[in-house]
PDB file of N, CA and C in Angstrom:
ATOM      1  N   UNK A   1      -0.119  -3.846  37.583  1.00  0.00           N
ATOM      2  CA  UNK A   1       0.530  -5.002  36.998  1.00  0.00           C
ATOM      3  C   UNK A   1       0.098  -5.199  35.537  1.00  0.00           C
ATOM      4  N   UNK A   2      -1.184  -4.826  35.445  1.00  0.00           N
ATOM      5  CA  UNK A   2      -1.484  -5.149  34.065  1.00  0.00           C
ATOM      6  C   UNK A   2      -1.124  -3.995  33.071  1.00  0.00           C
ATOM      7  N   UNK A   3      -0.964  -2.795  33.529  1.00  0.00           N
ATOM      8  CA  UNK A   3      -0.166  -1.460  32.565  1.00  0.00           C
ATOM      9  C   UNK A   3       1.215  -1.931  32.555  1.00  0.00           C
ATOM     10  N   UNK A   4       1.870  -2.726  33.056  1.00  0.00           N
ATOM     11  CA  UNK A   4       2.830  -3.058  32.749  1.00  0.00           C
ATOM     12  C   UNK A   4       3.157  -4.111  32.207  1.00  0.00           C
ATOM     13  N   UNK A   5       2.098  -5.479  31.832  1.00  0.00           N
ATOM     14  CA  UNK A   5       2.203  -6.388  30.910  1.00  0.00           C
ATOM     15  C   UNK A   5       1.525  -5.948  29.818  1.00  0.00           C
ATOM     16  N   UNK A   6       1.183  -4.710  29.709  1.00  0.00           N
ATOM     17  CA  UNK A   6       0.650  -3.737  28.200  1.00  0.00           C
ATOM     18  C   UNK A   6       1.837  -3.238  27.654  1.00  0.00           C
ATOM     19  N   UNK A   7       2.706  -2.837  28.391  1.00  0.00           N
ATOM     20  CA  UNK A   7       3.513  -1.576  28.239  1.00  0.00           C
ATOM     21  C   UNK A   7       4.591  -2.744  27.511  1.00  0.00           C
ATOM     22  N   UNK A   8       5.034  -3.532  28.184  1.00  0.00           N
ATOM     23  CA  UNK A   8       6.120  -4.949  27.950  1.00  0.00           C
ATOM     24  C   UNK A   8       5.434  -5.376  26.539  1.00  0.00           C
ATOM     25  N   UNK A   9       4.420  -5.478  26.578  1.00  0.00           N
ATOM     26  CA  UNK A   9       4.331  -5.963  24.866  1.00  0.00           C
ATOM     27  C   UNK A   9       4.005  -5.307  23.852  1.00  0.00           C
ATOM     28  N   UNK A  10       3.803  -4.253  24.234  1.00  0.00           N
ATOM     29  CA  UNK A  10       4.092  -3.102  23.250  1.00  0.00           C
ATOM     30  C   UNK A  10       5.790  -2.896  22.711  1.00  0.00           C
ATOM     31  N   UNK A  11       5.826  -2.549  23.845  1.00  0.00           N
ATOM     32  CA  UNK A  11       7.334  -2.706  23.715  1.00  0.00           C
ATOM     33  C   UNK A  11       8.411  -3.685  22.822  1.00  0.00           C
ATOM     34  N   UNK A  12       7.788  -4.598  22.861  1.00  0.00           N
ATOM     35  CA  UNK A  12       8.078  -6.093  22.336  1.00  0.00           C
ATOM     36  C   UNK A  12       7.946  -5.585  20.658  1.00  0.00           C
ATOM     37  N   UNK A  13       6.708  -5.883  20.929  1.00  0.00           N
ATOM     38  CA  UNK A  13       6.116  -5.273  19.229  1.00  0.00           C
ATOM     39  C   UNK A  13       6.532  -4.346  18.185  1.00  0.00           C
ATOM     40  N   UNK A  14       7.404  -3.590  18.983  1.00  0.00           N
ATOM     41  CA  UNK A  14       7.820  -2.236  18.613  1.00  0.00           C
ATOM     42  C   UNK A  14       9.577  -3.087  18.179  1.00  0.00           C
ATOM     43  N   UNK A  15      10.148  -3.272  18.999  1.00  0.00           N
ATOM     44  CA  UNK A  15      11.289  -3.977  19.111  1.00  0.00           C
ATOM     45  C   UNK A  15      11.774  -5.088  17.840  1.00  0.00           C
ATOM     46  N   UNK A  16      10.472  -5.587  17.838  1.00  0.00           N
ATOM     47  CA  UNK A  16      10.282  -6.806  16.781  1.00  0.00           C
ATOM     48  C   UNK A  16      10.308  -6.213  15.669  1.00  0.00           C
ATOM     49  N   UNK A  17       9.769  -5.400  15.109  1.00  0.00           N
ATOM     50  CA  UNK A  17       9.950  -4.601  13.932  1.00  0.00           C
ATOM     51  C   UNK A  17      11.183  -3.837  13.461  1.00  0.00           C
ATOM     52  N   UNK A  18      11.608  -3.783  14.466  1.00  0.00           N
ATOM     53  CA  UNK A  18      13.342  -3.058  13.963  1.00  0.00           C
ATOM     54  C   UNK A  18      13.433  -1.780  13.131  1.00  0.00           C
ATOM     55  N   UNK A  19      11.962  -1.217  13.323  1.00  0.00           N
ATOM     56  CA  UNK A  19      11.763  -0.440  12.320  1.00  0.00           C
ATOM     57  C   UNK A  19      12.015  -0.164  11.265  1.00  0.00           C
ATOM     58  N   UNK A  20      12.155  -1.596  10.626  1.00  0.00           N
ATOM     59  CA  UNK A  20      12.046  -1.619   9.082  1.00  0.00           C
ATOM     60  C   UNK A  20      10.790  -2.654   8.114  1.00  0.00           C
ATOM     61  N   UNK A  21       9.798  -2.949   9.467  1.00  0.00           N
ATOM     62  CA  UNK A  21       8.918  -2.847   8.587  1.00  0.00           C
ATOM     63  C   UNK A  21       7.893  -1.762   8.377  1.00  0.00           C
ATOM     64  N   UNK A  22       7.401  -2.064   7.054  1.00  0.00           N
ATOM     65  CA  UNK A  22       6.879  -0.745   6.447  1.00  0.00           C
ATOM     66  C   UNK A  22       5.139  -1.651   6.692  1.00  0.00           C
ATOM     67  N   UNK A  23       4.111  -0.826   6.804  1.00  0.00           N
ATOM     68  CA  UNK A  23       2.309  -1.343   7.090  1.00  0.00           C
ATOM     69  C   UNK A  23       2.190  -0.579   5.435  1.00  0.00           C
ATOM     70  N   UNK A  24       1.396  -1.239   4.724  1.00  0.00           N
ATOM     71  CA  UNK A  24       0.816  -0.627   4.035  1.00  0.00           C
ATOM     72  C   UNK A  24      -0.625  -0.761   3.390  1.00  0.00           C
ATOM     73  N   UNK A  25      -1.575   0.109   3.027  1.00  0.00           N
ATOM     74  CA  UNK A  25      -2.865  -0.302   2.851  1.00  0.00           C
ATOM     75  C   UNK A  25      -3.125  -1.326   1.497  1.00  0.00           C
ATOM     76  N   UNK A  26      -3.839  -2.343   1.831  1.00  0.00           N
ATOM     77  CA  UNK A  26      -4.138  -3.492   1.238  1.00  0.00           C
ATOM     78  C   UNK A  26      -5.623  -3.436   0.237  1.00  0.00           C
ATOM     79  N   UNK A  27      -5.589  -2.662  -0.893  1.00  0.00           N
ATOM     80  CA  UNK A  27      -7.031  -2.604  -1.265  1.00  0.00           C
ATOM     81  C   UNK A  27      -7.309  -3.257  -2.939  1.00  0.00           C
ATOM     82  N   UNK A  28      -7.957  -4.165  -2.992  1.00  0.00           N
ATOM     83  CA  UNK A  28      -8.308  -5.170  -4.423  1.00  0.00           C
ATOM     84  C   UNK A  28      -9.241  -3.968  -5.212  1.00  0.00           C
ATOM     85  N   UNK A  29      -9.667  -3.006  -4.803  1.00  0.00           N
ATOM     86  CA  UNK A  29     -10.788  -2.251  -5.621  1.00  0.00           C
ATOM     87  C   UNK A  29     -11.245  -1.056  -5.100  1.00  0.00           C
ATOM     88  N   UNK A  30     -10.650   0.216  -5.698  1.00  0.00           N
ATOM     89  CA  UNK A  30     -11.280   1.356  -5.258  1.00  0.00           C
ATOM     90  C   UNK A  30     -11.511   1.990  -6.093  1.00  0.00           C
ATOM     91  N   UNK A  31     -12.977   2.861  -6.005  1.00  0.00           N
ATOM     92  CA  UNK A  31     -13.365   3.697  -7.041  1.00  0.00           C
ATOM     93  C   UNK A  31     -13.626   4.716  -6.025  1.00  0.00           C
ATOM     94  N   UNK A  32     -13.320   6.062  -7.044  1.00  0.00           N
ATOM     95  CA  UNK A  32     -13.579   7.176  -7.025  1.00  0.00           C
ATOM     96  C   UNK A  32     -14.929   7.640  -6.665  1.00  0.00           C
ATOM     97  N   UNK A  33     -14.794   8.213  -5.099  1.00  0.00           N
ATOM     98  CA  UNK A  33     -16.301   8.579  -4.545  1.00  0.00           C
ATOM     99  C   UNK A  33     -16.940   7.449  -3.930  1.00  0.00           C
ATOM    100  N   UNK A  34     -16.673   6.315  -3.884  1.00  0.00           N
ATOM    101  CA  UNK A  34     -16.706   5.395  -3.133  1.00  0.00           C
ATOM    102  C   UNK A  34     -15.898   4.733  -2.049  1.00  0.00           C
ATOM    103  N   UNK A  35     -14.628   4.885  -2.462  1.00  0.00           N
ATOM    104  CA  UNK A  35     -13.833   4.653  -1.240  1.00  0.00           C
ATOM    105  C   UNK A  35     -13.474   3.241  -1.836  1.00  0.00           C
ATOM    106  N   UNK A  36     -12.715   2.134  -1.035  1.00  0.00           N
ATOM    107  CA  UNK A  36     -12.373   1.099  -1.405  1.00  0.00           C
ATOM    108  C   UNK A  36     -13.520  -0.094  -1.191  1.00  0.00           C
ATOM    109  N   UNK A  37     -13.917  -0.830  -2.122  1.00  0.00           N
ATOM    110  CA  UNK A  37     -14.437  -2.058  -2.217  1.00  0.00           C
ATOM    111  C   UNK A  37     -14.977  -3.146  -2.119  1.00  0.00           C
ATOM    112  N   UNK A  38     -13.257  -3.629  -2.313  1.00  0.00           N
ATOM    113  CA  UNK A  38     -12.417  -5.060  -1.747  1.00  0.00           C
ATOM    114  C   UNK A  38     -11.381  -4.971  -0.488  1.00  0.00           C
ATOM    115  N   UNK A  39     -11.769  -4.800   0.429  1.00  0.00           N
ATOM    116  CA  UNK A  39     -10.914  -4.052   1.336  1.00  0.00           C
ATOM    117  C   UNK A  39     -10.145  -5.369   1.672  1.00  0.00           C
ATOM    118  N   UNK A  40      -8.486  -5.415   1.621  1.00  0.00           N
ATOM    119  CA  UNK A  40      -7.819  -6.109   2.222  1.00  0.00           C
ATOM    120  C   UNK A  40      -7.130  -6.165   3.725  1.00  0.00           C
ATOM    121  N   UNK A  41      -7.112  -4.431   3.939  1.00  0.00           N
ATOM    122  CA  UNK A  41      -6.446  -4.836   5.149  1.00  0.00           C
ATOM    123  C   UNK A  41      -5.523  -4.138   4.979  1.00  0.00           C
ATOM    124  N   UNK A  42      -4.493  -5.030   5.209  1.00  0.00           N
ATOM    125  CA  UNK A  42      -3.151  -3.970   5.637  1.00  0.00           C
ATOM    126  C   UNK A  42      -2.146  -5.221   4.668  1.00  0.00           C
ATOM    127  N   UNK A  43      -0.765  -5.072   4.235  1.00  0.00           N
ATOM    128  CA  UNK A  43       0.017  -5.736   4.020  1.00  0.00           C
ATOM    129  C   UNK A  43       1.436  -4.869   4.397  1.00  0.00           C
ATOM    130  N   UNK A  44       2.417  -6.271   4.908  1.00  0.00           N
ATOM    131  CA  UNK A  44       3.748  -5.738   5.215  1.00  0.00           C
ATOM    132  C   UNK A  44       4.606  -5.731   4.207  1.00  0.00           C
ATOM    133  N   UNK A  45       5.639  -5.074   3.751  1.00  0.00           N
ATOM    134  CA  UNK A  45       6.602  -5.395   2.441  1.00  0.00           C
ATOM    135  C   UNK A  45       7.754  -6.349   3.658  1.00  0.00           C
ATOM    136  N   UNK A  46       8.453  -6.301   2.317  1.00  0.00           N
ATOM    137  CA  UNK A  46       9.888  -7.560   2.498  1.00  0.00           C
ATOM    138  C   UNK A  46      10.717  -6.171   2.096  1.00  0.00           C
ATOM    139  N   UNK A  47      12.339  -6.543   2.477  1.00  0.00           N
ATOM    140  CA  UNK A  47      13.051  -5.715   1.735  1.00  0.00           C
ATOM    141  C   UNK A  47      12.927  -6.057   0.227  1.00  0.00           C
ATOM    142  N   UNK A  48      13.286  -4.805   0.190  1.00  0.00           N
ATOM    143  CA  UNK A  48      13.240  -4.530  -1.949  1.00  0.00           C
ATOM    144  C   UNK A  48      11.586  -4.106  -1.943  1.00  0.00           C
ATOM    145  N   UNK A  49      10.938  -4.307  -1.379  1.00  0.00           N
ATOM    146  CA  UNK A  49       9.962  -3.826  -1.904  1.00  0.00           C
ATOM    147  C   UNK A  49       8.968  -2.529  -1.092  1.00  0.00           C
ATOM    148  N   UNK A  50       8.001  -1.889  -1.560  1.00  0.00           N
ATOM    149  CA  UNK A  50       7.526  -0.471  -1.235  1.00  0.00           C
ATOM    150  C   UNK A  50       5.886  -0.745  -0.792  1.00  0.00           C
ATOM    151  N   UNK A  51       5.307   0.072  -0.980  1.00  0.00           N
ATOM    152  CA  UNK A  51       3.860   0.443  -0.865  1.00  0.00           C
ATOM    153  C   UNK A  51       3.751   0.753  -2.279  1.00  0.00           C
ATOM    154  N   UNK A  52       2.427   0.595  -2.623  1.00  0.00           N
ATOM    155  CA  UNK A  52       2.049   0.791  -3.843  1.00  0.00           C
ATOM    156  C   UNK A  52       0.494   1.786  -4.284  1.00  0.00           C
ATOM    157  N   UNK A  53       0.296   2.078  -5.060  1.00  0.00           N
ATOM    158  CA  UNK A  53      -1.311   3.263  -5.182  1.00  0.00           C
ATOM    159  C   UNK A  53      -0.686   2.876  -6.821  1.00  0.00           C
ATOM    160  N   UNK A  54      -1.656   2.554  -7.391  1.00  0.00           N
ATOM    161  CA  UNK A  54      -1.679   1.966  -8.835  1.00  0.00           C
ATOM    162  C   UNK A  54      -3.083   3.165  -9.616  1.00  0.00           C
ATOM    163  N   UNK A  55      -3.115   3.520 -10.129  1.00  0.00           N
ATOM    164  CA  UNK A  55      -4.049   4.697 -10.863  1.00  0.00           C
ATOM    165  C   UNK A  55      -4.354   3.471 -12.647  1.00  0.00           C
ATOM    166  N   UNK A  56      -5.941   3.790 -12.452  1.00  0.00           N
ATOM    167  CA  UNK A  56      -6.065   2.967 -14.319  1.00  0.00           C
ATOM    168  C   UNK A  56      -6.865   3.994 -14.771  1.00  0.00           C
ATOM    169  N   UNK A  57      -6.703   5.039 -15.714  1.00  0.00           N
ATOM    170  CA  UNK A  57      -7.468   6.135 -15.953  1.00  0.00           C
ATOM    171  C   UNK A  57      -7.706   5.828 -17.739  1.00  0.00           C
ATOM    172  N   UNK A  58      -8.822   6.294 -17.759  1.00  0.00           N
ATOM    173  CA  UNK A  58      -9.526   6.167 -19.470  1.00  0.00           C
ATOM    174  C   UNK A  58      -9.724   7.266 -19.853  1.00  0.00           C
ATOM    175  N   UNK A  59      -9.607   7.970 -20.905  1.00  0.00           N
ATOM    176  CA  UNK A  59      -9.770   9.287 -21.004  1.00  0.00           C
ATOM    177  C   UNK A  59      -9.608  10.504 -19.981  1.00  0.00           C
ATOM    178  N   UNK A  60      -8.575  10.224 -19.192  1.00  0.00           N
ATOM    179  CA  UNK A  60      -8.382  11.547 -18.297  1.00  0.00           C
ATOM    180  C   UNK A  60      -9.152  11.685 -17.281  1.00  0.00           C
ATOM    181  N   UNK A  61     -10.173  10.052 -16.945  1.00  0.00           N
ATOM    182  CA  UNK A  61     -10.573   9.913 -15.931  1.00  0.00           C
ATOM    183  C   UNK A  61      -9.988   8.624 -15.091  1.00  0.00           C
ATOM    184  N   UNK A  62     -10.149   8.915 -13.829  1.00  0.00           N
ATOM    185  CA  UNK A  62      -9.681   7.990 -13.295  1.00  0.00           C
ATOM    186  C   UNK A  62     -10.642   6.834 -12.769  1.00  0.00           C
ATOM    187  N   UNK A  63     -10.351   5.474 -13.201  1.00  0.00           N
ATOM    188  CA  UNK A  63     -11.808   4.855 -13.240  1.00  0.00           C
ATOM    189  C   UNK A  63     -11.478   3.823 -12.047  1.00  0.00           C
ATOM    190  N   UNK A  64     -10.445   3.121 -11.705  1.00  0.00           N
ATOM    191  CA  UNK A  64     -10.534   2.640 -10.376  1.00  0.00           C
ATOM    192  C   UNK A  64      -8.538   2.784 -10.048  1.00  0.00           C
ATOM    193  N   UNK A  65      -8.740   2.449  -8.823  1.00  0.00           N
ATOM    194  CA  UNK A  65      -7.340   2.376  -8.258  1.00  0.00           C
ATOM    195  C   UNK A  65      -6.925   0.877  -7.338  1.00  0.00           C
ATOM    196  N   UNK A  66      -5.775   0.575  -7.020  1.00  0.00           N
ATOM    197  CA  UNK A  66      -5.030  -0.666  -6.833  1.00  0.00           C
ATOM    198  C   UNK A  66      -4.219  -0.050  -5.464  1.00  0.00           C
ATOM    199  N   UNK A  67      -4.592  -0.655  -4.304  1.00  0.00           N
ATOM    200  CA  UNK A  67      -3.462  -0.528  -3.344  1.00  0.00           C
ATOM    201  C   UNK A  67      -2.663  -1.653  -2.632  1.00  0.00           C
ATOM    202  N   UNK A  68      -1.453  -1.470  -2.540  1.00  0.00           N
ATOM    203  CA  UNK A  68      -1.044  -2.400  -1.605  1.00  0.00           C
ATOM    204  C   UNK A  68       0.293  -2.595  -1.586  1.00  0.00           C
ATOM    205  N   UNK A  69       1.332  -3.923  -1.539  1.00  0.00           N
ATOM    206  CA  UNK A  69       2.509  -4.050  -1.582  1.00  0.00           C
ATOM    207  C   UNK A  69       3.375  -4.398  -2.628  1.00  0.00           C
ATOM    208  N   UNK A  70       4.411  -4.106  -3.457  1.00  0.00           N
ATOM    209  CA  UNK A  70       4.890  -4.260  -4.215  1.00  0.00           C
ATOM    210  C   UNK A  70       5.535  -5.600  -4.750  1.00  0.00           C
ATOM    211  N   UNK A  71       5.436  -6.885  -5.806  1.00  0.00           N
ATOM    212  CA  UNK A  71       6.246  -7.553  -5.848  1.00  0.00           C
ATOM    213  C   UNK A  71       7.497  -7.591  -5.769  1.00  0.00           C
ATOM    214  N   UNK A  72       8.421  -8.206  -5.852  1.00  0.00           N
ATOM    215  CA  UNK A  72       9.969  -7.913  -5.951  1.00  0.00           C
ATOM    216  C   UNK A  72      10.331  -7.419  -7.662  1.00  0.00           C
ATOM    217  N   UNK A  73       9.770  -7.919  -8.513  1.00  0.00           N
ATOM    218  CA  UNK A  73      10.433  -7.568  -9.670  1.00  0.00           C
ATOM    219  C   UNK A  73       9.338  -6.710 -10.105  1.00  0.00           C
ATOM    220  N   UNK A  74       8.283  -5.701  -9.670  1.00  0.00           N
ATOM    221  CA  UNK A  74       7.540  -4.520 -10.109  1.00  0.00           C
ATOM    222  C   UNK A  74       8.557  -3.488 -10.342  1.00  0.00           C
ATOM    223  N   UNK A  75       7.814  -2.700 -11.299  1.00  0.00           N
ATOM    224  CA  UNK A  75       8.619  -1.624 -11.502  1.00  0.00           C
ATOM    225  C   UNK A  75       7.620  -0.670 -10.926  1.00  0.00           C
ATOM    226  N   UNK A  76       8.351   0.150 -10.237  1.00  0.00           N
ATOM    227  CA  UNK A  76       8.005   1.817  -9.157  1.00  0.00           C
ATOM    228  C   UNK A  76       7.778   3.084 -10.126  1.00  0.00           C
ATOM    229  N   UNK A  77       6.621   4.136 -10.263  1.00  0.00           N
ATOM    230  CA  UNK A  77       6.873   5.396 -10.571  1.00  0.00           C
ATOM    231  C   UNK A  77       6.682   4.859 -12.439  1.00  0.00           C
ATOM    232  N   UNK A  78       5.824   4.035 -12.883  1.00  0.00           N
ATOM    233  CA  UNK A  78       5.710   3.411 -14.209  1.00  0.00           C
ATOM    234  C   UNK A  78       4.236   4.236 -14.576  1.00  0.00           C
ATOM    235  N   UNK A  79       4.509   4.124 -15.667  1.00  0.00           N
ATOM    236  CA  UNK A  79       3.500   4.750 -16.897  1.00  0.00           C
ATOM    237  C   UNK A  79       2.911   4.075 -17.886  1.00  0.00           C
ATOM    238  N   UNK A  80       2.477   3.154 -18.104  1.00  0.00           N
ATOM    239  CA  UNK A  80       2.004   2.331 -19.446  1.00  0.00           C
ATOM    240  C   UNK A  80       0.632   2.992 -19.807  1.00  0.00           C
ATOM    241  N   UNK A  81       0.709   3.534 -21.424  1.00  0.00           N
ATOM    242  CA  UNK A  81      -0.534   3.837 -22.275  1.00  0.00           C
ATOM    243  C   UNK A  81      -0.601   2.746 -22.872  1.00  0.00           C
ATOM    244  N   UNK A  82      -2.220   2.036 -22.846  1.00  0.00           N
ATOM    245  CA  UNK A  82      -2.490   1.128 -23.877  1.00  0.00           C
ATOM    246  C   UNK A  82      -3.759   1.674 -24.386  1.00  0.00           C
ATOM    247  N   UNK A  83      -3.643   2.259 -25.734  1.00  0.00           N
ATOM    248  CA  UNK A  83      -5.016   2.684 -26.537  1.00  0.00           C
ATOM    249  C   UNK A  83      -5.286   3.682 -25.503  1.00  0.00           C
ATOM    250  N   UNK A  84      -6.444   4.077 -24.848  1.00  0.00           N
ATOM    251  CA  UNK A  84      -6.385   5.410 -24.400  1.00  0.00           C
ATOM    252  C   UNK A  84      -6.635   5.208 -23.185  1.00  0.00           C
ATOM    253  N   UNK A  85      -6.393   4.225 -22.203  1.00  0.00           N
ATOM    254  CA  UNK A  85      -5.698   3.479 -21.340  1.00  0.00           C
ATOM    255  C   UNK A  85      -4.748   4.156 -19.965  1.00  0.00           C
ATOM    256  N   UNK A  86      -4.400   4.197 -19.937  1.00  0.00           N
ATOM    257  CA  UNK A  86      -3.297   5.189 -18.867  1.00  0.00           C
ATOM    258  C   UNK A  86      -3.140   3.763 -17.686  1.00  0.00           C
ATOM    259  N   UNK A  87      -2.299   3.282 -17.240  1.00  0.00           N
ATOM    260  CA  UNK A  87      -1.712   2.365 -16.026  1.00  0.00           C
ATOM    261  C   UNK A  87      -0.458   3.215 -15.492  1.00  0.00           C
ATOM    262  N   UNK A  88      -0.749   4.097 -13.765  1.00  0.00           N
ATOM    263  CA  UNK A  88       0.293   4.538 -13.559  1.00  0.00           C
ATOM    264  C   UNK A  88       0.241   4.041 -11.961  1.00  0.00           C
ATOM    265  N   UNK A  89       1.466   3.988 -11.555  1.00  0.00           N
ATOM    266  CA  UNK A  89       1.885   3.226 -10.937  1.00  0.00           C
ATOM    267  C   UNK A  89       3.153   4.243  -9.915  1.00  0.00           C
ATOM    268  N   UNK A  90       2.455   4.320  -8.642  1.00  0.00           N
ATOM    269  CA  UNK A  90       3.053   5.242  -7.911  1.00  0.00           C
ATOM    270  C   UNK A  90       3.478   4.516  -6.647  1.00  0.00           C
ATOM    271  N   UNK A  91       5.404   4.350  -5.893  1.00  0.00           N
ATOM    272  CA  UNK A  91       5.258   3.643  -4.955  1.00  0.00           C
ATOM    273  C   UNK A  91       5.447   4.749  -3.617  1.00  0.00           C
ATOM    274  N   UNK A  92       6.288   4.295  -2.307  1.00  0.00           N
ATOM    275  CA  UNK A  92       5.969   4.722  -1.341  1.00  0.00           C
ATOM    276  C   UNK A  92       6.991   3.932  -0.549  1.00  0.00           C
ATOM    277  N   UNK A  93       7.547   4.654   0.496  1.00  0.00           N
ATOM    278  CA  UNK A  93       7.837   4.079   1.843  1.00  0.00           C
ATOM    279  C   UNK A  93       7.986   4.048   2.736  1.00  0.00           C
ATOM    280  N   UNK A  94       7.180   4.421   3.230  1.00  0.00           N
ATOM    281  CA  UNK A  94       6.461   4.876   4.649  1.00  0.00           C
ATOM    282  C   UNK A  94       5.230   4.354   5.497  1.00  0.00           C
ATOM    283  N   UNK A  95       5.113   4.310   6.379  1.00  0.00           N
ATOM    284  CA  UNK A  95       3.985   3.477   7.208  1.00  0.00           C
ATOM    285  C   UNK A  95       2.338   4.112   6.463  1.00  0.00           C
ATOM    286  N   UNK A  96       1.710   3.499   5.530  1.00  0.00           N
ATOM    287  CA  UNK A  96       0.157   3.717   5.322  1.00  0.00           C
ATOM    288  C   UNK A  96       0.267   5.159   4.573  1.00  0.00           C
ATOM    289  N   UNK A  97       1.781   4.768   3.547  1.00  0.00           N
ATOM    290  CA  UNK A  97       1.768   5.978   2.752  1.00  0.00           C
ATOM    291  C   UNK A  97       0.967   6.205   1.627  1.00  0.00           C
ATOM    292  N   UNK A  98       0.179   4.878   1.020  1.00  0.00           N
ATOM    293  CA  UNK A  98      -0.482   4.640  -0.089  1.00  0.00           C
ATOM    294  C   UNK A  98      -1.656   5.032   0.046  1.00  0.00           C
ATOM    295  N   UNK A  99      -2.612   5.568   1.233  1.00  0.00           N
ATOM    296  CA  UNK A  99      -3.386   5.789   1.637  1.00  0.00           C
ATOM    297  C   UNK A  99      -4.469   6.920   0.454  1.00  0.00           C
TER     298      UNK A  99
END
């Protein structure tokens, strides 16, 4: 009885999603060789929006990274140099594609 009030809300869960929501990793602060931080978790997008992996590199190094869900008016697949700077900005859409 109880593999089957597992199975029923799984089921549910699965159902509820309509498979269009997307999981994606939630991280305020990751550095290189450390792993992430500020660990958030997980975040879901809305339509219009993606998964995100944000890169801030200084001289051709990469000095920390940004994960998580996209606002609605972000721009995807972006490049900004400021001074020797690098902000690139890579999205995703797929379940824990930012990973």
């Amino acid at each position: 009885m109880v593999k089957i009030i597992s199975a029923v809300i799984i089921m549910l869960f699965f159902l509820q999603a309509d498979g269009t929501e997307i999981i994606c990793r939630y991280c305020n602060l990751s550095l290189p060789f450390h792993g992430c931080l500020l660990d958030g978790g997980t975040c879901r997008v809305n339509p219009g929006q993606y998964c995100k992996l944000e890169y801030h590199e200084q001289g051709g190094v990469e000095w920390f990274s940004v994960k998580g869900c996209t606002t609605a008016k972000e721009i995807c697949h972006s490049k900004r140099i400021i001074s020797n700077t690098v902000h690139l900005t890579q999205c995703c859409y797929q379940d824990m594609c930012n990973l």
